[in-house]
C-alpha atoms as a PDB file:
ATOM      1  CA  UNK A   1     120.780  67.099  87.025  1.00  0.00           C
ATOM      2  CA  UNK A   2     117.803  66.834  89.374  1.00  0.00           C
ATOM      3  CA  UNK A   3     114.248  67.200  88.310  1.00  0.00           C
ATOM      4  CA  UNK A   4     111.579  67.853  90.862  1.00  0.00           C
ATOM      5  CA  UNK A   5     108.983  64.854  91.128  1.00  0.00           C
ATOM      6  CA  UNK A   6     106.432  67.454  89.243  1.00  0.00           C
ATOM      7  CA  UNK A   7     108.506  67.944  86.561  1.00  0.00           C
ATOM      8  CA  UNK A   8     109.307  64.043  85.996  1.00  0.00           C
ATOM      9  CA  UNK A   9     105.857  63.094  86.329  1.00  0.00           C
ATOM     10  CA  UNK A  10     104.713  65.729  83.453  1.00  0.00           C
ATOM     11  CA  UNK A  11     107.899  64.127  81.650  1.00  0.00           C
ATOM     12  CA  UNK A  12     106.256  60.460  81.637  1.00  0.00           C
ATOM     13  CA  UNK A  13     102.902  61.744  80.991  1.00  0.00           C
ATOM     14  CA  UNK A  14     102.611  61.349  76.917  1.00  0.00           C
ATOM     15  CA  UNK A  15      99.690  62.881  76.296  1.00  0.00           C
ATOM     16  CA  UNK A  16     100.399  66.353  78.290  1.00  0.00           C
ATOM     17  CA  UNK A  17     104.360  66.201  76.177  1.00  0.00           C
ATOM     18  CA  UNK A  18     101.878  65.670  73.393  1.00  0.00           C
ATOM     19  CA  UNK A  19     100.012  68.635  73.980  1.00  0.00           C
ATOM     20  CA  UNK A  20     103.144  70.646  75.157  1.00  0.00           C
ATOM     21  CA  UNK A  21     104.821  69.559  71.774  1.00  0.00           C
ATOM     22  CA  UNK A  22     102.491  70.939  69.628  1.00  0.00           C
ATOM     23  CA  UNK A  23     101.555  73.839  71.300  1.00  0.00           C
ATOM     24  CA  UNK A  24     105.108  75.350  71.316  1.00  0.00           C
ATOM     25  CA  UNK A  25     105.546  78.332  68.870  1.00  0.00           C
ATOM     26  CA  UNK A  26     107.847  76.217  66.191  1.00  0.00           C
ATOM     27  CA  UNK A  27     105.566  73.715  66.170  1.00  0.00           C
ATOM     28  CA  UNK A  28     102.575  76.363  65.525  1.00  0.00           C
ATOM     29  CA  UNK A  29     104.794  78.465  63.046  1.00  0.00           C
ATOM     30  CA  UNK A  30     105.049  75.190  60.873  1.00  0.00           C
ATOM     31  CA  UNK A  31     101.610  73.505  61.430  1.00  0.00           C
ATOM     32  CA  UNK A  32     103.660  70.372  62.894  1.00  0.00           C
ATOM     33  CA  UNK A  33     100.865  68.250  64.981  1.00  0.00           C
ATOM     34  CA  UNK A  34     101.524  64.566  66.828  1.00  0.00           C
ATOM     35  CA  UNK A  35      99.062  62.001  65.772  1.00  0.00           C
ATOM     36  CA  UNK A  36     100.342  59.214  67.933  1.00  0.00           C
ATOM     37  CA  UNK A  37     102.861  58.846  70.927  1.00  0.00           C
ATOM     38  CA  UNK A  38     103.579  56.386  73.594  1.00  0.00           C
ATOM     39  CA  UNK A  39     107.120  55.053  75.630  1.00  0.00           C
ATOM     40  CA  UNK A  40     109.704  55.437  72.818  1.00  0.00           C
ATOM     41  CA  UNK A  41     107.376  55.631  69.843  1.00  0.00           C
ATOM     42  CA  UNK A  42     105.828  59.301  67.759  1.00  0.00           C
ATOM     43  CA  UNK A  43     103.978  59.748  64.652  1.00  0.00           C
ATOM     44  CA  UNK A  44     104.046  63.227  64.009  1.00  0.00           C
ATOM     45  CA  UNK A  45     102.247  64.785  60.783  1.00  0.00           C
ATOM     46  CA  UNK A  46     102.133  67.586  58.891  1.00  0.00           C
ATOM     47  CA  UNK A  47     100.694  68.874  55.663  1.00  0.00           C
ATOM     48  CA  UNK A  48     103.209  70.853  52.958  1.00  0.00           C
ATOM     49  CA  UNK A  49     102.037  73.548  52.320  1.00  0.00           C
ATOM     50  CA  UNK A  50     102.890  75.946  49.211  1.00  0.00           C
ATOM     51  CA  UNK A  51     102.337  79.201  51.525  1.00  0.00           C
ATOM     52  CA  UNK A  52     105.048  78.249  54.120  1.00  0.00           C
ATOM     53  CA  UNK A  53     106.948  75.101  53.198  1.00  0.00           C
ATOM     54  CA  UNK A  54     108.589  75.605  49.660  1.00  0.00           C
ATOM     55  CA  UNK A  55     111.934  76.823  48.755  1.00  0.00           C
ATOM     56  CA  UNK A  56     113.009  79.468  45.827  1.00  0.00           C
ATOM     57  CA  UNK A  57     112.579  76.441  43.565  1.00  0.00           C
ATOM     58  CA  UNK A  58     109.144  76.191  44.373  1.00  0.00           C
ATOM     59  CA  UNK A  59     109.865  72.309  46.171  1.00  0.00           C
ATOM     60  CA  UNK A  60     109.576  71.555  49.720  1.00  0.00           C
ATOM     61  CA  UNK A  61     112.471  72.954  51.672  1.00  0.00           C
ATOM     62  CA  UNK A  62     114.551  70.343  53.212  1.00  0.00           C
ATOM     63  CA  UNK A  63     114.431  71.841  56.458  1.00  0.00           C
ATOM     64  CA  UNK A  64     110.817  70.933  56.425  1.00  0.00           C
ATOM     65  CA  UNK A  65     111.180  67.331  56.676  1.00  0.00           C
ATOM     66  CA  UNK A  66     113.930  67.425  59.558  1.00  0.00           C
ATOM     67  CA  UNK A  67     111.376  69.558  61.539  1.00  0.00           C
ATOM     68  CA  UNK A  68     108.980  66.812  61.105  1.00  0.00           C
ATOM     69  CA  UNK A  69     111.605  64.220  61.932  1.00  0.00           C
ATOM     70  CA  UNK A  70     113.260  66.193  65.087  1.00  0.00           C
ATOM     71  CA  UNK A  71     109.380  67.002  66.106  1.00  0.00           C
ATOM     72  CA  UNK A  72     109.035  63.237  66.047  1.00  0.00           C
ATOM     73  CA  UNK A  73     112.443  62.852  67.828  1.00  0.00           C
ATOM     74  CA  UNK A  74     111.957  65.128  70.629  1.00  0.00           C
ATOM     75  CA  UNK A  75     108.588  63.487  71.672  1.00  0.00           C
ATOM     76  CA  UNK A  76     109.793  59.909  71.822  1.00  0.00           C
ATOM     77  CA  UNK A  77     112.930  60.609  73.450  1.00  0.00           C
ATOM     78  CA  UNK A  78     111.277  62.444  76.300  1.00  0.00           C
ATOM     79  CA  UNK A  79     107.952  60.125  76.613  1.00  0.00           C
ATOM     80  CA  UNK A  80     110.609  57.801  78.155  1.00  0.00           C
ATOM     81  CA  UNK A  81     110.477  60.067  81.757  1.00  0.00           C
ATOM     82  CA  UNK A  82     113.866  61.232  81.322  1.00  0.00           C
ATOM     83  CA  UNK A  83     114.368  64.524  79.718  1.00  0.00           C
ATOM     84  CA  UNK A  84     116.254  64.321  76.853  1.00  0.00           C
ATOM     85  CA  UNK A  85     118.249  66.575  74.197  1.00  0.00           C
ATOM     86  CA  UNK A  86     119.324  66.419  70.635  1.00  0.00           C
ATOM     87  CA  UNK A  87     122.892  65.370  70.434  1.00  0.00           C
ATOM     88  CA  UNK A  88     123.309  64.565  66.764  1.00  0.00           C
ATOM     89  CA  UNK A  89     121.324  63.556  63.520  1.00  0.00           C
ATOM     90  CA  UNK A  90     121.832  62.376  60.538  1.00  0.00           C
ATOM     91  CA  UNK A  91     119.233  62.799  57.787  1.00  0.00           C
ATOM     92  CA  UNK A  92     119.285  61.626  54.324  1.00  0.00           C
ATOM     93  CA  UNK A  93     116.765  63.365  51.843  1.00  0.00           C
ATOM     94  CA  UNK A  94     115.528  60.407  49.217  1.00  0.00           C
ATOM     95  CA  UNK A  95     112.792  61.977  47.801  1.00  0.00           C
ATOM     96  CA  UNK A  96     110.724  65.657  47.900  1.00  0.00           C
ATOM     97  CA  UNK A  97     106.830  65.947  48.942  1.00  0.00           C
ATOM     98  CA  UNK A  98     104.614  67.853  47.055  1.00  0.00           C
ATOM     99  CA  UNK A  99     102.462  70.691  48.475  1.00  0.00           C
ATOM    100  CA  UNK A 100      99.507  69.055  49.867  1.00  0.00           C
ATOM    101  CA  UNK A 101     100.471  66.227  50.421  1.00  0.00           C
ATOM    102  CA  UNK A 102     100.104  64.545  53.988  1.00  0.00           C
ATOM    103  CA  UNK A 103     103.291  63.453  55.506  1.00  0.00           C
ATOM    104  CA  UNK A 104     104.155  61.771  58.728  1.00  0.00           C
ATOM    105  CA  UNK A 105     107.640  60.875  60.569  1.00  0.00           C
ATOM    106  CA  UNK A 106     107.444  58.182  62.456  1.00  0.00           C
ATOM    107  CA  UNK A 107     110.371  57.994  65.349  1.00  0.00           C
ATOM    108  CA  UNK A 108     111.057  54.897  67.245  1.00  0.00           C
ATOM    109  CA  UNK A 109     113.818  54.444  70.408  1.00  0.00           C
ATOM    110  CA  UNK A 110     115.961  51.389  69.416  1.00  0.00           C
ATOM    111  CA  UNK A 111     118.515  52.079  72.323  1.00  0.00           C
ATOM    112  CA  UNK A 112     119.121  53.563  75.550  1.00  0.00           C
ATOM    113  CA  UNK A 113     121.696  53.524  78.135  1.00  0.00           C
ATOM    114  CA  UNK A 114     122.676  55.334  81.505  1.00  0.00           C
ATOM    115  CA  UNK A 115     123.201  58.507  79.131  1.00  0.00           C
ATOM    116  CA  UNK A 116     121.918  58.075  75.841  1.00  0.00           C
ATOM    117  CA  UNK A 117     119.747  57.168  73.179  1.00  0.00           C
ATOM    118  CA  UNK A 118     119.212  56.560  69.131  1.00  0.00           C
ATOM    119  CA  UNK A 119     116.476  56.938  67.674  1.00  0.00           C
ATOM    120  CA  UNK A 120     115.601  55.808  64.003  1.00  0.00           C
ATOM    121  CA  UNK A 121     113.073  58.190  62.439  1.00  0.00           C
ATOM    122  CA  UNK A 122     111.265  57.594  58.977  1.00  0.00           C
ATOM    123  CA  UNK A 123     109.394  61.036  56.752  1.00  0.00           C
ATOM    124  CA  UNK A 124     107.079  59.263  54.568  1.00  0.00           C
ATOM    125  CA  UNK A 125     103.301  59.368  53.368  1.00  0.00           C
ATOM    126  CA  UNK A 126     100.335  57.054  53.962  1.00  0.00           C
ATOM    127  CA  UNK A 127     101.168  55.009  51.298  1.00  0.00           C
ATOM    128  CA  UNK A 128     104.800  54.339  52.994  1.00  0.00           C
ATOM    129  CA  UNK A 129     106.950  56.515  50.219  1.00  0.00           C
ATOM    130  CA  UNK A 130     109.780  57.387  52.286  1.00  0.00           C
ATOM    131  CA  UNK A 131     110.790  60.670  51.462  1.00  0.00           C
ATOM    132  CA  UNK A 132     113.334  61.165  54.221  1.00  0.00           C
ATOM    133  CA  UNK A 133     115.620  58.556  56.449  1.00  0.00           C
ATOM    134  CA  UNK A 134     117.155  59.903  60.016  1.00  0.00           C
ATOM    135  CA  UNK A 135     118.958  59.001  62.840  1.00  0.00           C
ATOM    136  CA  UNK A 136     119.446  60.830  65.661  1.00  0.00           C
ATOM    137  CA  UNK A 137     121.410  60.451  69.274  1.00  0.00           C
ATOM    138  CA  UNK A 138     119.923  62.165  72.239  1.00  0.00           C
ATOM    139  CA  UNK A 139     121.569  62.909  75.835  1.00  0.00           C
ATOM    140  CA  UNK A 140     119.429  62.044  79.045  1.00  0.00           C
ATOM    141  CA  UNK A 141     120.032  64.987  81.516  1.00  0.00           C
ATOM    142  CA  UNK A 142     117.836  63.261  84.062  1.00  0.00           C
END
């Protein structure tokens, strides 16, 4: 697939994928916000809160920390100029966030080829408890 030379230059520019990122209505419906990005690194934060991030059980939905972590994902994968897609991802859950509480997923590239790339992406707080481990493979269409 063929981008136009607009389209990859707004693909290597991090801070407009930044902007684009957290301006897109998922990322508004759950409060998700990027804190840092560069070439195949995101920090990606979000607050839990009790009003739209708990289950029945009154706990932070799971689904909640692998928005943060495919937030995170999508953002370093396509900060490398190449778009990129979710191809797979693997989370495991280790612990559960209270509401309040500040959490950030931090994703890092730690390969790439011709066509793809994994990613290793961390959900913990500021004091480093990791409350969520992923890994996720991404396909580069350009």
């Amino acid at each position: 697939m063929k981008t136009s030379k607009g389209i990859q230059e707004k693909l290597t520019d991090v801070e407009t994928l930044m902007k684009d990122s957290d301006s897109s209505s998922f990322a508004r419906l759950m409060n998700l916000k990027t804190a840092k990005a560069e070439r195949g690194y995101c920090l990606a934060k979000l607050t839990i809160s009790k009003d739209k991030h708990l289950n029945f059980g009154g706990t932070t939905h799971g689904a909640v920390l692998f928005a943060i972590a495919d937030h995170a994902c999508g953002l370093c994968a396509n900060s490398l100029g190449r778009k990129a897609v979710l191809l797979n991802s693997n989370i495991n859950m280790l612990a559960n966030p209270k509401p309040g509480k500040v959490v950030e997923a931090e994703a890092r590239m730690i390969h790439t080829d011709e066509k793809k790339g994994i990613l290793n992406i961390d959900v913990k707080d500021s004091e480093g408890k990791i409350f969520a481990r992923c890994q996720s493979i991404v396909y580069f269409l350009t």
